[in-house]
N, C-alpha and C. Protein backbone atom coordinates (compact mmCIF):
# COMPACT_ATOMS: atom_id res chain seq x y z
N UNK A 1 -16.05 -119.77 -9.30
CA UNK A 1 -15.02 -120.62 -8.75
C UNK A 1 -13.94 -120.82 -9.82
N UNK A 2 -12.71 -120.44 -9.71
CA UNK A 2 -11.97 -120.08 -10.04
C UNK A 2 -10.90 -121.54 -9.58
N UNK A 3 -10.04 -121.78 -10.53
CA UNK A 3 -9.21 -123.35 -10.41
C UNK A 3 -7.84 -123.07 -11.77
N UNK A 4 -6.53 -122.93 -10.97
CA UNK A 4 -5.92 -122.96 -11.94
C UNK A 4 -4.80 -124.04 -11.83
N UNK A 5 -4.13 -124.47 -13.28
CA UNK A 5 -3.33 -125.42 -12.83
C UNK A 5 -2.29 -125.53 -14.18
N UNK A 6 -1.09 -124.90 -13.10
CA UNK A 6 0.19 -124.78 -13.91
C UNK A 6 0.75 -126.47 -14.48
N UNK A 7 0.54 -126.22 -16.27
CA UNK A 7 0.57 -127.51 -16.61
C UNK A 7 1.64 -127.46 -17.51
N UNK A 8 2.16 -129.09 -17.56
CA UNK A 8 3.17 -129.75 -18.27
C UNK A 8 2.24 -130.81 -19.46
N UNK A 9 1.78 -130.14 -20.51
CA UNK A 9 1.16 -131.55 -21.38
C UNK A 9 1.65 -133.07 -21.93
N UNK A 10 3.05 -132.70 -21.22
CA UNK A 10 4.24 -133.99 -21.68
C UNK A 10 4.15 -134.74 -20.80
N UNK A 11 3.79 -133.90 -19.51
CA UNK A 11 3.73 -134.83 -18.20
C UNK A 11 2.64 -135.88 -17.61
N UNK A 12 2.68 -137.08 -17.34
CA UNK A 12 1.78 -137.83 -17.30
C UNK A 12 0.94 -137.39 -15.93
N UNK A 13 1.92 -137.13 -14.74
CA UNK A 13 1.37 -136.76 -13.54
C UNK A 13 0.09 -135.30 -13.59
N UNK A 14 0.75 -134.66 -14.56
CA UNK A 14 -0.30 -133.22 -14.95
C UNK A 14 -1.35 -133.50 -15.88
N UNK A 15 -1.18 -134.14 -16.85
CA UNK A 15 -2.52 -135.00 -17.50
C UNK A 15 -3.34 -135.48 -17.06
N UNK A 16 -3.16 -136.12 -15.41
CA UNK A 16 -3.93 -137.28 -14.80
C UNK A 16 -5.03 -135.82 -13.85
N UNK A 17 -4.13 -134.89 -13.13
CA UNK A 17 -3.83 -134.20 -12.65
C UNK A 17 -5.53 -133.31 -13.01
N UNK A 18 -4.82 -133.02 -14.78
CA UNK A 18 -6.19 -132.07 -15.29
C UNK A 18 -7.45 -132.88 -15.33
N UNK A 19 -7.08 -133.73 -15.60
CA UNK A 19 -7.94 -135.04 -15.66
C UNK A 19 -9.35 -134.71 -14.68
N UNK A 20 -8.45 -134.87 -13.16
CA UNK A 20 -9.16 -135.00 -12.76
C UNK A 20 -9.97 -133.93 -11.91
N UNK A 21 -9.51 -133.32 -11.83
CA UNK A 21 -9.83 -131.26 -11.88
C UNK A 21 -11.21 -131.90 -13.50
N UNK A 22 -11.17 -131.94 -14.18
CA UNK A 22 -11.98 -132.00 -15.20
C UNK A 22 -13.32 -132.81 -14.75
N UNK A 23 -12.74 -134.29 -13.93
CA UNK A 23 -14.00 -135.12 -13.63
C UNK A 23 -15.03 -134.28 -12.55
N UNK A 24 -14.81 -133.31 -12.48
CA UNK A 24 -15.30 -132.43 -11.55
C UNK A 24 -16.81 -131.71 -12.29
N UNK A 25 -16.34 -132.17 -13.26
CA UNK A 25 -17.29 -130.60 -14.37
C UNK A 25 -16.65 -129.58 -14.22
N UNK A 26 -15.64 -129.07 -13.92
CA UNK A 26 -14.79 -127.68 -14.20
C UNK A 26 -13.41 -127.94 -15.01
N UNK A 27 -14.00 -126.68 -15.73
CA UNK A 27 -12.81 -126.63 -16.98
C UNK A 27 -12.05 -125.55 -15.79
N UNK A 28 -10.66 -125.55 -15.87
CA UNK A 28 -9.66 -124.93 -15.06
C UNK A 28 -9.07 -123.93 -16.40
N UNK A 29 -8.33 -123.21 -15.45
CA UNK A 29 -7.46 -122.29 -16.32
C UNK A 29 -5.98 -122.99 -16.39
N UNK A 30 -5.79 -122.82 -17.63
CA UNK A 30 -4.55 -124.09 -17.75
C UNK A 30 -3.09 -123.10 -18.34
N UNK A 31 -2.30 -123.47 -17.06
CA UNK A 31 -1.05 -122.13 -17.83
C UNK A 31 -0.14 -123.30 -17.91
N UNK A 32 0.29 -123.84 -19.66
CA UNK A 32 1.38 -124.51 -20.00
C UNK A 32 2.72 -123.22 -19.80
N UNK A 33 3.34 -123.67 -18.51
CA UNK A 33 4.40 -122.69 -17.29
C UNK A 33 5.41 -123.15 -18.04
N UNK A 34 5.53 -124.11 -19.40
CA UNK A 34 6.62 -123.79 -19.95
C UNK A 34 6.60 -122.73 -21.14
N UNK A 35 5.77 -122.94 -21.46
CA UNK A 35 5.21 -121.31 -22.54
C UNK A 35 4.77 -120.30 -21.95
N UNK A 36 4.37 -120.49 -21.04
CA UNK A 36 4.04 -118.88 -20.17
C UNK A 36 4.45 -118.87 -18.81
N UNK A 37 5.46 -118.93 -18.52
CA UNK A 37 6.40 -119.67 -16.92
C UNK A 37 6.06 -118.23 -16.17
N UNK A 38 5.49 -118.51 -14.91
CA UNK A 38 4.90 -117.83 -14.12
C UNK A 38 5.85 -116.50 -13.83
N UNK A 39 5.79 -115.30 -13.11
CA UNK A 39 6.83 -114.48 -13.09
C UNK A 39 7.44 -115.03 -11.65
N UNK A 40 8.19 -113.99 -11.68
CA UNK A 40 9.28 -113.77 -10.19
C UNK A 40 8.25 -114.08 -9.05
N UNK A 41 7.45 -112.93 -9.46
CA UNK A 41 6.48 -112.59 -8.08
C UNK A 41 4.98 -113.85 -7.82
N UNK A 42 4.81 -114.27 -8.65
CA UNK A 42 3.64 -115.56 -8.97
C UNK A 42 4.45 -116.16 -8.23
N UNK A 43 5.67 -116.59 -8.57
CA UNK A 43 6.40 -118.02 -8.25
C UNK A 43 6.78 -117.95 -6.81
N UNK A 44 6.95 -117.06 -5.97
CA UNK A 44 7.01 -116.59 -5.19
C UNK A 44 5.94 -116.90 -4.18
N UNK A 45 4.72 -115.88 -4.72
CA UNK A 45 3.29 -116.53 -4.18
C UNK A 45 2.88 -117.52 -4.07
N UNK A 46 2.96 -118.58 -5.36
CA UNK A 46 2.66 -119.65 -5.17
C UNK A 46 3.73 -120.66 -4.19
N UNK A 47 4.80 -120.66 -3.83
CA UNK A 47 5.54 -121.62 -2.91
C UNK A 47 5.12 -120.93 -1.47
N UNK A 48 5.03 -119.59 -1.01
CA UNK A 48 4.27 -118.98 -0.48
C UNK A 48 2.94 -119.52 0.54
N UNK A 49 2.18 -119.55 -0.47
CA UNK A 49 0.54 -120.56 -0.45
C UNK A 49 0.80 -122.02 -0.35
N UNK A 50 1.70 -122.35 -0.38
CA UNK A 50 2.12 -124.16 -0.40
C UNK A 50 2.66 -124.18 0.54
N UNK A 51 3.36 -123.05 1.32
CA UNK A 51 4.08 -123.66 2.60
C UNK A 51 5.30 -124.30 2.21
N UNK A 52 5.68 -124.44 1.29
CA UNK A 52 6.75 -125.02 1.42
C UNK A 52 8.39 -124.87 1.02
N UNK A 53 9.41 -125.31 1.00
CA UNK A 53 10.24 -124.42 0.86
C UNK A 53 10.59 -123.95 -0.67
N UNK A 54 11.71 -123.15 -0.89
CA UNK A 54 11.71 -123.15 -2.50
C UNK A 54 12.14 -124.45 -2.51
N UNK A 55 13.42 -125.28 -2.25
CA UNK A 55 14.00 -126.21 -3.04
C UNK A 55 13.20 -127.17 -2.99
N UNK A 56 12.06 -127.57 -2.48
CA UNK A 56 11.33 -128.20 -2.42
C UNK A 56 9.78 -128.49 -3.70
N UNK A 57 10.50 -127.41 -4.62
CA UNK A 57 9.70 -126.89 -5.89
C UNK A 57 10.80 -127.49 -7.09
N UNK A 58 11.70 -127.97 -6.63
CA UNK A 58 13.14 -127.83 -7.75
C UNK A 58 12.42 -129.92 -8.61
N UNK A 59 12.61 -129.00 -9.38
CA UNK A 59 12.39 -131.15 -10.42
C UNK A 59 13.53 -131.18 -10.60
N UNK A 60 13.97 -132.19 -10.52
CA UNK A 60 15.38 -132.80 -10.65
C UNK A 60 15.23 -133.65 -12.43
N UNK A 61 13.86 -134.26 -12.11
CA UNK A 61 14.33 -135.46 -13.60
C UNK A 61 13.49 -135.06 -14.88
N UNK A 62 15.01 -135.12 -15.78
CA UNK A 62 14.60 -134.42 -17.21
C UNK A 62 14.66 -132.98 -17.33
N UNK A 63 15.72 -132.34 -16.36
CA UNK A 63 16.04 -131.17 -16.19
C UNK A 63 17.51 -130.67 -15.93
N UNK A 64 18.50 -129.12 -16.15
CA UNK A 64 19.48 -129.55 -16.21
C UNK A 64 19.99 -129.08 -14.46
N UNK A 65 19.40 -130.03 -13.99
CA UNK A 65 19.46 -129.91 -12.38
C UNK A 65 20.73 -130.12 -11.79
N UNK A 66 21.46 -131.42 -12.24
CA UNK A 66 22.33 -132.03 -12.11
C UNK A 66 23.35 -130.95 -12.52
N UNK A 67 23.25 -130.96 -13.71
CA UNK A 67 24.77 -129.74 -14.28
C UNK A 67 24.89 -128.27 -13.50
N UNK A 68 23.82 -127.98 -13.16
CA UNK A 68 23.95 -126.67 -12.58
C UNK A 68 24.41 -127.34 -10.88
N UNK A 69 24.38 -128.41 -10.58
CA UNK A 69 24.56 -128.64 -8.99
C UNK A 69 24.36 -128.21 -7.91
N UNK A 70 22.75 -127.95 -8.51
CA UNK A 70 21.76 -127.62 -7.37
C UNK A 70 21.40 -127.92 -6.49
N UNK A 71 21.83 -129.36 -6.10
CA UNK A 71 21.83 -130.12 -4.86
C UNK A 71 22.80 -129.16 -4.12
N UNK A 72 24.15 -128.48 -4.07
CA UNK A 72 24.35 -127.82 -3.24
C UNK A 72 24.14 -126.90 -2.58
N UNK A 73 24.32 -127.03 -1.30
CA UNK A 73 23.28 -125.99 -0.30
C UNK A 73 23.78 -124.94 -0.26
N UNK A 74 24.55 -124.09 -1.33
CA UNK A 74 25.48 -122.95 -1.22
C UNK A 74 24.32 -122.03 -1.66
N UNK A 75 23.48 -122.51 -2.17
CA UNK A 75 22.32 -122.16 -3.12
C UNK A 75 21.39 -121.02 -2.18
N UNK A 76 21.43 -120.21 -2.24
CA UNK A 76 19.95 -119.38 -1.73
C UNK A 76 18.97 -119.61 -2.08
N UNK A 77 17.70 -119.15 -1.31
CA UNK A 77 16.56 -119.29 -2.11
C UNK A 77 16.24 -118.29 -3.20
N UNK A 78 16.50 -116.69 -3.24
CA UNK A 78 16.82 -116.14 -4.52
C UNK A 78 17.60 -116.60 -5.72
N UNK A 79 18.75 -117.89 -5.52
CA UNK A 79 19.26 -117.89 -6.48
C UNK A 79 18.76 -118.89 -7.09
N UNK A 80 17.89 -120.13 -6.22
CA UNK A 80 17.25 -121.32 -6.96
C UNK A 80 15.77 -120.55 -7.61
N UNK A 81 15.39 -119.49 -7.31
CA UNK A 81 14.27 -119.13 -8.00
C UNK A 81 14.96 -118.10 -9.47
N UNK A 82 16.71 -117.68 -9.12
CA UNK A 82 17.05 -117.35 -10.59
C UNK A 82 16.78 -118.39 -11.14
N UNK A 83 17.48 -119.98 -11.08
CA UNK A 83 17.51 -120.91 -12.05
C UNK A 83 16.18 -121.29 -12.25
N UNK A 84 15.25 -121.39 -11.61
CA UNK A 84 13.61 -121.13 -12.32
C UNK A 84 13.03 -120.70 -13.27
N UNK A 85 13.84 -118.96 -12.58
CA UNK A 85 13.13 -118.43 -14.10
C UNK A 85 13.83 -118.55 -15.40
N UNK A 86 15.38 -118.45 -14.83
CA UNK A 86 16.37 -119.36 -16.27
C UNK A 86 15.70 -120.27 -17.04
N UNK A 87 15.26 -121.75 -16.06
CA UNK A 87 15.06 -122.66 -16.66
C UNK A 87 13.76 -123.09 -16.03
N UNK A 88 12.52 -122.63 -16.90
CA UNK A 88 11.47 -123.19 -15.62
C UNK A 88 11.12 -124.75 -16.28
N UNK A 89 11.86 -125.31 -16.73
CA UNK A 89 11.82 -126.85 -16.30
C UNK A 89 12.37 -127.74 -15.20
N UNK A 90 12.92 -126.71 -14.33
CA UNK A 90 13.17 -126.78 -13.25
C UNK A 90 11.91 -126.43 -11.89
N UNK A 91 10.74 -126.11 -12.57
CA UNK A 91 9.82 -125.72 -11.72
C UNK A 91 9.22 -127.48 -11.16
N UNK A 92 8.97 -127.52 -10.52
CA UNK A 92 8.61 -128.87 -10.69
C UNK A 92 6.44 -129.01 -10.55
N UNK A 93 5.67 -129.99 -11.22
CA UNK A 93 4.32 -129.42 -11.63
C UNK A 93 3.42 -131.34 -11.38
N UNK A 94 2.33 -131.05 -11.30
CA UNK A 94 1.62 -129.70 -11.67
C UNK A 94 1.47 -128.91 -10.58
N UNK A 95 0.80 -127.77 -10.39
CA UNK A 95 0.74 -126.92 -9.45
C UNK A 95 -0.60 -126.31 -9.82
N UNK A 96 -1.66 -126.41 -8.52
CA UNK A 96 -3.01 -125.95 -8.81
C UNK A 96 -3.36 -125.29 -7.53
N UNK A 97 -4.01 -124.31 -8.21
CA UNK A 97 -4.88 -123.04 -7.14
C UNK A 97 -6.58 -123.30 -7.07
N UNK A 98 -6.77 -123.66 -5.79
CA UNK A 98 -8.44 -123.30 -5.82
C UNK A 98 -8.62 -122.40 -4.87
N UNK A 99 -9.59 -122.37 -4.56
CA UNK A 99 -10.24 -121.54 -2.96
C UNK A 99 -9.98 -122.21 -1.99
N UNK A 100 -9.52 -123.44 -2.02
CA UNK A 100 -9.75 -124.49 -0.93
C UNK A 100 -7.76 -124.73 -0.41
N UNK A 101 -6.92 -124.38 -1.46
CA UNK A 101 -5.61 -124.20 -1.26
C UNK A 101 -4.54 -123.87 -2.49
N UNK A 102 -3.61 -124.37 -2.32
CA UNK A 102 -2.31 -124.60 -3.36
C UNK A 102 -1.58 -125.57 -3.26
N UNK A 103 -1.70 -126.43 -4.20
CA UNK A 103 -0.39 -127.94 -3.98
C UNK A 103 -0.09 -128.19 -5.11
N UNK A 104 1.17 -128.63 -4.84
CA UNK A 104 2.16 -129.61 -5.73
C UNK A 104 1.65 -131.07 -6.03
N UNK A 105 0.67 -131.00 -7.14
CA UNK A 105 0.03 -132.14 -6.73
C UNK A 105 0.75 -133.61 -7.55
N UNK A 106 1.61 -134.08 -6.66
CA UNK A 106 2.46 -135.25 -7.04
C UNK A 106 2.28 -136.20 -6.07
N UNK A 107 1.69 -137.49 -5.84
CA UNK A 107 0.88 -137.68 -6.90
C UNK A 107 -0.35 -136.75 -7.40
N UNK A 108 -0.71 -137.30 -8.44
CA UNK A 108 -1.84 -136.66 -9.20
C UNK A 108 -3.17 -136.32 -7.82
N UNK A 109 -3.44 -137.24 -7.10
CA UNK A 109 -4.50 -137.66 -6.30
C UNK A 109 -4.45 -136.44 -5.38
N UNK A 110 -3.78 -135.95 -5.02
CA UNK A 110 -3.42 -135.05 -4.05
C UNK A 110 -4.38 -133.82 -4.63
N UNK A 111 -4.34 -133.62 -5.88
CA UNK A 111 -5.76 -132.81 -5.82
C UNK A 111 -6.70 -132.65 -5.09
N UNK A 112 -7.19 -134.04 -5.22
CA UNK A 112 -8.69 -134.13 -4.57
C UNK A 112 -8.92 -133.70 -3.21
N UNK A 113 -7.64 -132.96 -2.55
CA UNK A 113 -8.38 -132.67 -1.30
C UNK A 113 -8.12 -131.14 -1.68
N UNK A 114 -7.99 -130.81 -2.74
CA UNK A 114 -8.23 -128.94 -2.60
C UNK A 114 -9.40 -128.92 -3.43
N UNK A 115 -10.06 -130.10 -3.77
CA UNK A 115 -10.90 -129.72 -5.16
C UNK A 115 -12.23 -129.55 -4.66
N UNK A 116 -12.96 -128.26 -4.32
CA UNK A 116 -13.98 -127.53 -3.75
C UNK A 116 -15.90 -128.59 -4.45
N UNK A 117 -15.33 -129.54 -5.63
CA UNK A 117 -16.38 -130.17 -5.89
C UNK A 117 -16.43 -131.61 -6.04
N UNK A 118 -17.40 -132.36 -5.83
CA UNK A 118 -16.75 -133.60 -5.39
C UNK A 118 -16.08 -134.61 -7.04
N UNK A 119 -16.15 -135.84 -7.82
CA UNK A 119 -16.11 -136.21 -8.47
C UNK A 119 -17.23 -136.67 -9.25
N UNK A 120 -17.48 -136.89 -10.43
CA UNK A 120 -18.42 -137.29 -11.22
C UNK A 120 -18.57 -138.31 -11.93
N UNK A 121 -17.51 -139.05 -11.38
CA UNK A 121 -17.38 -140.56 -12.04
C UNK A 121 -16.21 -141.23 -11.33
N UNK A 122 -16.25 -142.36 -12.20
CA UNK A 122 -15.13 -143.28 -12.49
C UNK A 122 -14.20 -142.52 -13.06
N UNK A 123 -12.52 -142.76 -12.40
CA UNK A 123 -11.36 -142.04 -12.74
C UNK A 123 -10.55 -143.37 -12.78
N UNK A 124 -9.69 -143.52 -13.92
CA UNK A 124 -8.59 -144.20 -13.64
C UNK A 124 -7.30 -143.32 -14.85
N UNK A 125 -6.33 -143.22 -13.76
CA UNK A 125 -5.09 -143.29 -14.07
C UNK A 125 -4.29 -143.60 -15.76
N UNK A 126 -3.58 -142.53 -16.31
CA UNK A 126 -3.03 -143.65 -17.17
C UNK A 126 -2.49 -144.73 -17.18
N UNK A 127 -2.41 -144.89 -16.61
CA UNK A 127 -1.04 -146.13 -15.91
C UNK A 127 -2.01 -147.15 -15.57
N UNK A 128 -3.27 -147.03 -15.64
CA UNK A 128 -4.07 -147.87 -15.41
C UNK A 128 -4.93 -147.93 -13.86
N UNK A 129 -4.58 -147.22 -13.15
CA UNK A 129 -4.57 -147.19 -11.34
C UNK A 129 -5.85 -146.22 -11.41
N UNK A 130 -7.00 -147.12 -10.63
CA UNK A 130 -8.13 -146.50 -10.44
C UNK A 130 -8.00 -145.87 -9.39
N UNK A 131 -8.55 -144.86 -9.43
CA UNK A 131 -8.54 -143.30 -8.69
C UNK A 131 -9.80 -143.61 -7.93
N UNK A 132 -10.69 -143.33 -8.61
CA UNK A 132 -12.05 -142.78 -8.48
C UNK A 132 -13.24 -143.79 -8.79
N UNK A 133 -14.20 -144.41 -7.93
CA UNK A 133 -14.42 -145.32 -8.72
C UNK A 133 -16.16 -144.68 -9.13
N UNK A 134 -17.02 -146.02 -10.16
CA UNK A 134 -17.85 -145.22 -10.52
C UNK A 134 -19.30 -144.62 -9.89
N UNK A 135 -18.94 -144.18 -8.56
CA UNK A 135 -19.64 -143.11 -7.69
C UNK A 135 -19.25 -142.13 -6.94
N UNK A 136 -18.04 -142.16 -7.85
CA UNK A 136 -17.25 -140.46 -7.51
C UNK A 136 -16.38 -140.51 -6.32
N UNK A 137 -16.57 -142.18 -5.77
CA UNK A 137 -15.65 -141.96 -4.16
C UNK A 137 -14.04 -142.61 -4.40
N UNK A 138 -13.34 -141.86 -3.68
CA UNK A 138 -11.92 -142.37 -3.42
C UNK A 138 -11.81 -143.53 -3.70
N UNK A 139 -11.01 -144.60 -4.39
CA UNK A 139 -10.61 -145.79 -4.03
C UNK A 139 -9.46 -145.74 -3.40
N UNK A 140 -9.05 -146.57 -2.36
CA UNK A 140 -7.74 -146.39 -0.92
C UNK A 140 -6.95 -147.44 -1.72
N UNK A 141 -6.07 -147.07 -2.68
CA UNK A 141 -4.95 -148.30 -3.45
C UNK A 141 -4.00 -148.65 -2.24
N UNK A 142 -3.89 -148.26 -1.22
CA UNK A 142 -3.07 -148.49 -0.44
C UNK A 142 -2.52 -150.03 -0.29
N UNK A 143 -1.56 -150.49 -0.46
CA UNK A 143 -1.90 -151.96 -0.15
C UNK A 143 -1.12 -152.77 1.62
């Protein structure tokens, strides 16, 4: 079983993210996609497998999203996947592959429904926000 997950180590959402891919007992394959930024054809596949559209992959914050004025819809989807590979801090993450799917997992939690094994503990959040409590089941923060 095979689990990969395109990571940002700066990012708190991808930390929580590996985190919890980890509370699993599986070590994942971890591609920091700003040192090894996926190719043309990966990036492709993977929005692909997500269903969803390209611009819908685009991070806006802490990226030079704004200056390039990518919000305009003049934009193709070949040309927002040039500024990708230009700038893949524009990819937006984390992004994880199991057997079970592919998601953009923002929030972090959104894992847990591709994650093929259940949890192994108590999870909480950096931020402090318990996830997981200590018998591996969902807690519903919903309020």
């Amino acid at each position: 079983m095979t689990i990969t997950i395109y990571h940002n180590p700066k990012c708190g959402t991808s930390r929580n993210t590996l985190a919890l891919i980890r509370n699993t007992g599986t070590e994942p394959e971890v591609i920091e996609y700003l040192v090894n930024s996926p190719s043309r054809d990966k990036l492709v596949e993977l929005i692909a497998a997500m269903g969803t559209p390209v611009r819908a992959l685009l991070r806006k914050k802490g990226t030079p999203y704004e200056e390039l004025n990518l919000d305009d819809t003049k934009w193709t989807d070949d040309e927002l996947l040039d500024f990708m590979m230009a700038h893949p801090i524009l990819i937006n993450r984390p992004i994880v592959v199991t057997a079970m799917g592919t998601r953009l997992c923002r929030p972090s939690e959104e894992v847990l429904d591709i994650l093929p094994l259940p949890q192994l503990g108590e999870f909480t959040k950096e931020d402090g926000e318990k996830v997981i409590d200590a018998e591996g089941k969902r807690v519903n923060n919903a309020a």
